[in-house]
Protein backbone atom coordinates (compact mmCIF):
# COMPACT_ATOMS: atom_id res chain seq x y z
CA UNK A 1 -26.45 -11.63 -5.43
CA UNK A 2 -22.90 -10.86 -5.55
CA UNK A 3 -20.93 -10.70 -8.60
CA UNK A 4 -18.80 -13.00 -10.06
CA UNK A 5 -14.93 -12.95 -10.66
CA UNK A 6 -13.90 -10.93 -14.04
CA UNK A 7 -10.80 -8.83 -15.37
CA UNK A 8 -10.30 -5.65 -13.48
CA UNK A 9 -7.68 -3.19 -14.81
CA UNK A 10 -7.31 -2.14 -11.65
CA UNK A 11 -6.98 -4.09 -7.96
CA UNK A 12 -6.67 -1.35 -5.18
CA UNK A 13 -5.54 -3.42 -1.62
CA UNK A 14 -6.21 -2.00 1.97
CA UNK A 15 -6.21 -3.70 4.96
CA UNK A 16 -8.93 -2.40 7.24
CA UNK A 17 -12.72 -1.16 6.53
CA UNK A 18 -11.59 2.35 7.38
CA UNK A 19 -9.63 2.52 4.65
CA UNK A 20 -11.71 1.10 1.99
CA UNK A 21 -14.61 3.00 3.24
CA UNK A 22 -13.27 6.37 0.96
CA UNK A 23 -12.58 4.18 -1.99
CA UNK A 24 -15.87 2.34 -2.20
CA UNK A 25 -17.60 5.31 -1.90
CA UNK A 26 -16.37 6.89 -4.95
CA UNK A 27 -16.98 3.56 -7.43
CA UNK A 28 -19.61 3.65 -9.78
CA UNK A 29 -22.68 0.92 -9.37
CA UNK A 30 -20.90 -0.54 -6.79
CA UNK A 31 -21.07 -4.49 -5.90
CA UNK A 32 -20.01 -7.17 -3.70
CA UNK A 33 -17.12 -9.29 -5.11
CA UNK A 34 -17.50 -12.95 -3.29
CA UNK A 35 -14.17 -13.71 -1.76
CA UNK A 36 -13.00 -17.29 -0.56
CA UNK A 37 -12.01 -15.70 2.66
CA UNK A 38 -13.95 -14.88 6.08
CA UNK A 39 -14.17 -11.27 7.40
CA UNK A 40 -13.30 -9.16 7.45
CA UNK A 41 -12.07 -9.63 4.06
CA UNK A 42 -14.29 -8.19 1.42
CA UNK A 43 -14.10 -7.02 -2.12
CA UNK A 44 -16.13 -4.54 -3.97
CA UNK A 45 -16.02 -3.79 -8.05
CA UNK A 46 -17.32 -0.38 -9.56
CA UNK A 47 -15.90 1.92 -11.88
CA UNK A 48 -13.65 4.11 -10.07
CA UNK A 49 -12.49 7.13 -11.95
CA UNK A 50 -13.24 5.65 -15.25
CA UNK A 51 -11.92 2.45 -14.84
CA UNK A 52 -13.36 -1.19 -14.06
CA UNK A 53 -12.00 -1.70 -10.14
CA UNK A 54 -12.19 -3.84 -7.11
CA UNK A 55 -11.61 -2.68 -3.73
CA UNK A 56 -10.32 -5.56 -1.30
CA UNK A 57 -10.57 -4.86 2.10
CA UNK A 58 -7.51 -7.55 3.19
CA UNK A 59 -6.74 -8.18 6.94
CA UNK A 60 -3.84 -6.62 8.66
CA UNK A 61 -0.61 -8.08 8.25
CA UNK A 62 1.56 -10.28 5.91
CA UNK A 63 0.16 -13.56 5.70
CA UNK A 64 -3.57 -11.46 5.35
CA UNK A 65 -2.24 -9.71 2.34
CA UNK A 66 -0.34 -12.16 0.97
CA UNK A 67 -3.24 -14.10 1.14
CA UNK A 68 -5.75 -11.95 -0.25
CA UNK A 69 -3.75 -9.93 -3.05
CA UNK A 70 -2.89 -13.44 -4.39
CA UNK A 71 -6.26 -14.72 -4.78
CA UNK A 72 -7.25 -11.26 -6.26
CA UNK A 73 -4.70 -11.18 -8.58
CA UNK A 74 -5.32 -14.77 -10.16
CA UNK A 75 -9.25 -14.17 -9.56
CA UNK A 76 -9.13 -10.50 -11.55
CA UNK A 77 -6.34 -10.48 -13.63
CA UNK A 78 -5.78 -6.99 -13.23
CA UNK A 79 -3.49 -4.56 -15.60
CA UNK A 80 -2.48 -2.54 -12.32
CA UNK A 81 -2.01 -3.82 -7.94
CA UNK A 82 -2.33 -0.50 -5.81
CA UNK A 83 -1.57 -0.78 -1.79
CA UNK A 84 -3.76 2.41 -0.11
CA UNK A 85 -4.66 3.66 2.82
CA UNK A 86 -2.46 4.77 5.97
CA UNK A 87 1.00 3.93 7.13
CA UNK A 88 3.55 5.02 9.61
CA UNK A 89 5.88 7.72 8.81
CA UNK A 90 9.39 6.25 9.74
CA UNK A 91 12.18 8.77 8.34
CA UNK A 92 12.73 11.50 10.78
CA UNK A 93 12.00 14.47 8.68
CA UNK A 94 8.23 12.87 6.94
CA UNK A 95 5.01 14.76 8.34
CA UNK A 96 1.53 12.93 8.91
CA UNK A 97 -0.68 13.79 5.82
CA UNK A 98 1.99 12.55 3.92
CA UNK A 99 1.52 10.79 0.82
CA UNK A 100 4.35 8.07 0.26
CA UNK A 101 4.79 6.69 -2.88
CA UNK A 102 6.21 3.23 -2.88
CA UNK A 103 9.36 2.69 -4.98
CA UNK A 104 11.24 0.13 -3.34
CA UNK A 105 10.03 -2.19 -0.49
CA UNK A 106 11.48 -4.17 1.81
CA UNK A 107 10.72 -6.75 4.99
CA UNK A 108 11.13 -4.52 7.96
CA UNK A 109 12.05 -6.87 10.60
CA UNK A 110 13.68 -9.54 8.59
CA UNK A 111 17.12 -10.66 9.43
CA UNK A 112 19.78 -13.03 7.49
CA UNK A 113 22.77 -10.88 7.66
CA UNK A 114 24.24 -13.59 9.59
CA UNK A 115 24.10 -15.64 6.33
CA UNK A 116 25.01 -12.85 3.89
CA UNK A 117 21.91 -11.10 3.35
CA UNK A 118 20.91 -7.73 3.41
CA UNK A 119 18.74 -5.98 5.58
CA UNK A 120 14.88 -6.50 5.23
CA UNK A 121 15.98 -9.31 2.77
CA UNK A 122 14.16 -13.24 2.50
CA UNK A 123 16.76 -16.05 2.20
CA UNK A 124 16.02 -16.41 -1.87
CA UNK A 125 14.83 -13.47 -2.50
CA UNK A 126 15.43 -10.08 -3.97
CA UNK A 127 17.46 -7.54 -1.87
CA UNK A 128 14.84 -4.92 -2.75
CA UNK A 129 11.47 -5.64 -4.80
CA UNK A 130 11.45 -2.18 -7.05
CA UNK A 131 8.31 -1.26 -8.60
CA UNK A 132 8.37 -0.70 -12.56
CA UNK A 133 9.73 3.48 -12.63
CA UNK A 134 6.90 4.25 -15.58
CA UNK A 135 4.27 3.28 -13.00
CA UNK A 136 5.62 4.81 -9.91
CA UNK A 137 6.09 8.26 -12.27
CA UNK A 138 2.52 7.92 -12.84
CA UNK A 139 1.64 7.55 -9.64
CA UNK A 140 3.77 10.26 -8.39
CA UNK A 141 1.62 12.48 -10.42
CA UNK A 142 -1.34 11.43 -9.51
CA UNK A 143 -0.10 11.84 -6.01
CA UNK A 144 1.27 15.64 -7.03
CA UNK A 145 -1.80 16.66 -8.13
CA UNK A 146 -3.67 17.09 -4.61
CA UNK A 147 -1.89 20.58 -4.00
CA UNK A 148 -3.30 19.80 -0.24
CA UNK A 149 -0.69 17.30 0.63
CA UNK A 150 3.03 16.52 1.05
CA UNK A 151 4.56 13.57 -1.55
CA UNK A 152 7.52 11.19 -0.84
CA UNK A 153 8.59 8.90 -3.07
CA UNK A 154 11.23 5.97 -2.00
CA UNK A 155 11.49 2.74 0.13
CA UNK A 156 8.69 1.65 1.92
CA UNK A 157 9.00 -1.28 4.99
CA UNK A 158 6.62 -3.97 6.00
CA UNK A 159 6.54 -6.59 8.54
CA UNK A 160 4.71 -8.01 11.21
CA UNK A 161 5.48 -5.78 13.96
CA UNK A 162 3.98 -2.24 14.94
CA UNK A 163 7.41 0.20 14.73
CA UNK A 164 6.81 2.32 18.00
CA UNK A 165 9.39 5.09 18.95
CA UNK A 166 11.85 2.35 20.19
CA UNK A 167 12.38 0.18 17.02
CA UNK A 168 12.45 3.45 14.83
CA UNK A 169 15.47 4.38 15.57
CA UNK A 170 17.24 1.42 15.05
CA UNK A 171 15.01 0.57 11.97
CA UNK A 172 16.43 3.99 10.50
CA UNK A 173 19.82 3.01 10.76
CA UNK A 174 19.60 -0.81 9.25
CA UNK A 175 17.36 1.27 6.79
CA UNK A 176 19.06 4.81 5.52
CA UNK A 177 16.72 6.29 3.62
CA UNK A 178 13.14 4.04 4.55
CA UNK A 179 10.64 6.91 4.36
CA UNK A 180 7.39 4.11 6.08
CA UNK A 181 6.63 1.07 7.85
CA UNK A 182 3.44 -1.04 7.80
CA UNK A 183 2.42 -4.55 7.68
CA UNK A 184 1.24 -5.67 4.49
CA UNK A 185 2.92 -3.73 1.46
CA UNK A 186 6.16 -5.43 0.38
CA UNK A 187 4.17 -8.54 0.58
CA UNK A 188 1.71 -7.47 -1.74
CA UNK A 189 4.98 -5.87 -3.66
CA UNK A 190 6.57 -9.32 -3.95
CA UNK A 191 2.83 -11.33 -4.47
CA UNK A 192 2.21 -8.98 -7.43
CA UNK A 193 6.04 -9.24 -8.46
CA UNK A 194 6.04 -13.05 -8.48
CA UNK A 195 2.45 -13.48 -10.69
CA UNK A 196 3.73 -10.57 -13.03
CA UNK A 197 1.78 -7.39 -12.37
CA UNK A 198 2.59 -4.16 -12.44
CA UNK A 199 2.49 -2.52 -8.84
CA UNK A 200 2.65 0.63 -7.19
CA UNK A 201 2.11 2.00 -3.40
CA UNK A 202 -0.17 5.49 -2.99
CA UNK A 203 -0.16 4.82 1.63
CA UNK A 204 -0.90 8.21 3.71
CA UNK A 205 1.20 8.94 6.76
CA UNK A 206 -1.28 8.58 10.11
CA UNK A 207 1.41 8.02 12.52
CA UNK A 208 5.35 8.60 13.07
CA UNK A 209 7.55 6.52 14.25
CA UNK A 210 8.99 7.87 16.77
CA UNK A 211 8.05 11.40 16.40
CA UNK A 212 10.67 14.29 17.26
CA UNK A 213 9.61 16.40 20.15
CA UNK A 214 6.98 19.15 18.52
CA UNK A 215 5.99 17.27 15.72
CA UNK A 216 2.33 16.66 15.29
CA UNK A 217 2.55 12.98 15.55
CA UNK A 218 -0.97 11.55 14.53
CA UNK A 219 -3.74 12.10 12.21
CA UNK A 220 -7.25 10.04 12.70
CA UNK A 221 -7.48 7.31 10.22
CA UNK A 222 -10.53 8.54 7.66
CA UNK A 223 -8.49 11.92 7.37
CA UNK A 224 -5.30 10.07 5.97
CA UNK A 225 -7.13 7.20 3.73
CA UNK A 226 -8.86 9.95 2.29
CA UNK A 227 -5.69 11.59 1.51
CA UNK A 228 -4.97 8.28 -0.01
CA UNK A 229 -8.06 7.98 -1.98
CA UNK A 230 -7.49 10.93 -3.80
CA UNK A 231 -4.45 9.63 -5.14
CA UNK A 232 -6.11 6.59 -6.18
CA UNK A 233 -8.41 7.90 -7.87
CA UNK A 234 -6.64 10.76 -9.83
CA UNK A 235 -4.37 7.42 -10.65
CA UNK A 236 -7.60 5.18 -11.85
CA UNK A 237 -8.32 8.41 -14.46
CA UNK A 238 -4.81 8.34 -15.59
CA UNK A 239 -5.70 4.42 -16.30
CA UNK A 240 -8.85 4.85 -18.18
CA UNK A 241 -6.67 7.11 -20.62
């Protein structure tokens, strides 16, 4: 029978099976978490380096995230939100492998300049939703610690819309700086943000945006939310202290 909602110090987000599939696999007496929501949403709690978790598989996309991080943060009440698993590498110079770890985050493809808004900023909103800095610099480390991989730490996009080579360019220049695009992590930024919990991004580069001619471009999806999975982890044994 699956288990009920409880507190969960930690709430690790992904959006698609192949992504959870590295997580889940590492909890501890692993069970089902029932979830208001049809498939492919799906939740699983364990212990996960030490700490009480729940993995929630979440859709692909804003409203899916949105969606599901909300209900697991009022369900759970967790101490710590984590986005994982893959994302596109959007600055020029990031590599696939890459671990990026959220700072700020933005909407990707929203526009209200025309009413005196900045770029990737929601009509009410904040101009960037910044993750607390004594969180990030713990997940930096945990990030550091897999001597395997390359770490970037800065602004990370989201929006409904896959950026292939011919939005990345001009995504780079309304965005100086971006290091990712995806579709569901500033809105699990801002959901987290707006019920008061901590949050923090730990996404592995699969594909670039745009890639520069030589640049090994892609990396299959279980290779990168592996990548990401480390990270978690090493970050869920930081938690449990």
């Amino acid at each position: 029978m699956p288990e009920t909602s409880a507190p969960a110090p930690l709430l690790v987000l992904v959006a698609m099976p192949e992504e959870a599939a590295p997580l889940t696999s590492r909890l501890e007496d692993p069970a089902p978490v029932e979830v208001p929501f049809p498939a492919p949403v799906a939740a699983v709690r364990g212990r996960l380096g030490g700490s009480e978790a729940v993995v929630v598989t979440t859709g692909i996309g804003v409203a899916a995230a949105t969606a599901a991080a909300t209900w697991g943060v009022l369900a759970l009440s967790p101490a710590l939100v984590v986005a994982a698993g893959s994302c596109g590498g959007l600055a020029a110079d990031v590599e696939v492998g890459t671990v990026i770890v959220g700072e700020t985050f933005a909407w990707s493809i929203a526009d209200a300049t025309a009413f005196g808004y900045a770029p990737g900023q929601l009509p009410g909103g904040p101009e960037r939703i910044v993750a607390e800095t004594s969180w990030v610099d713990r997940a930096e480390r945990a990030a550091r610690a897999d001597q395997t991989a390359a770490v970037r730490r800065g602004l990370m996009l989201a929006g409904d819309a896959f950026v292939t080579a011919p939005l990345a360019d001009p995504m780079r220049e309304r965005f100086p700086g971006a290091l990712s695009a995806d579709m569901e992590t500033t809105a699990t930024a801002r959901t987290a943000e707006a019920l008061g919990v901590p949050f923090v991004a730990l996404r592995a580069v699969s594909d670039l945006c745009g890639p520069a001619a030589g640049q090994q471009f892609h990396l299959e999806i279980d290779v990168v939310a592996e990548t990401s999975a480390r990270a978690v982890e090493r970050l869920a044994v930081d938690l449990a202290g």
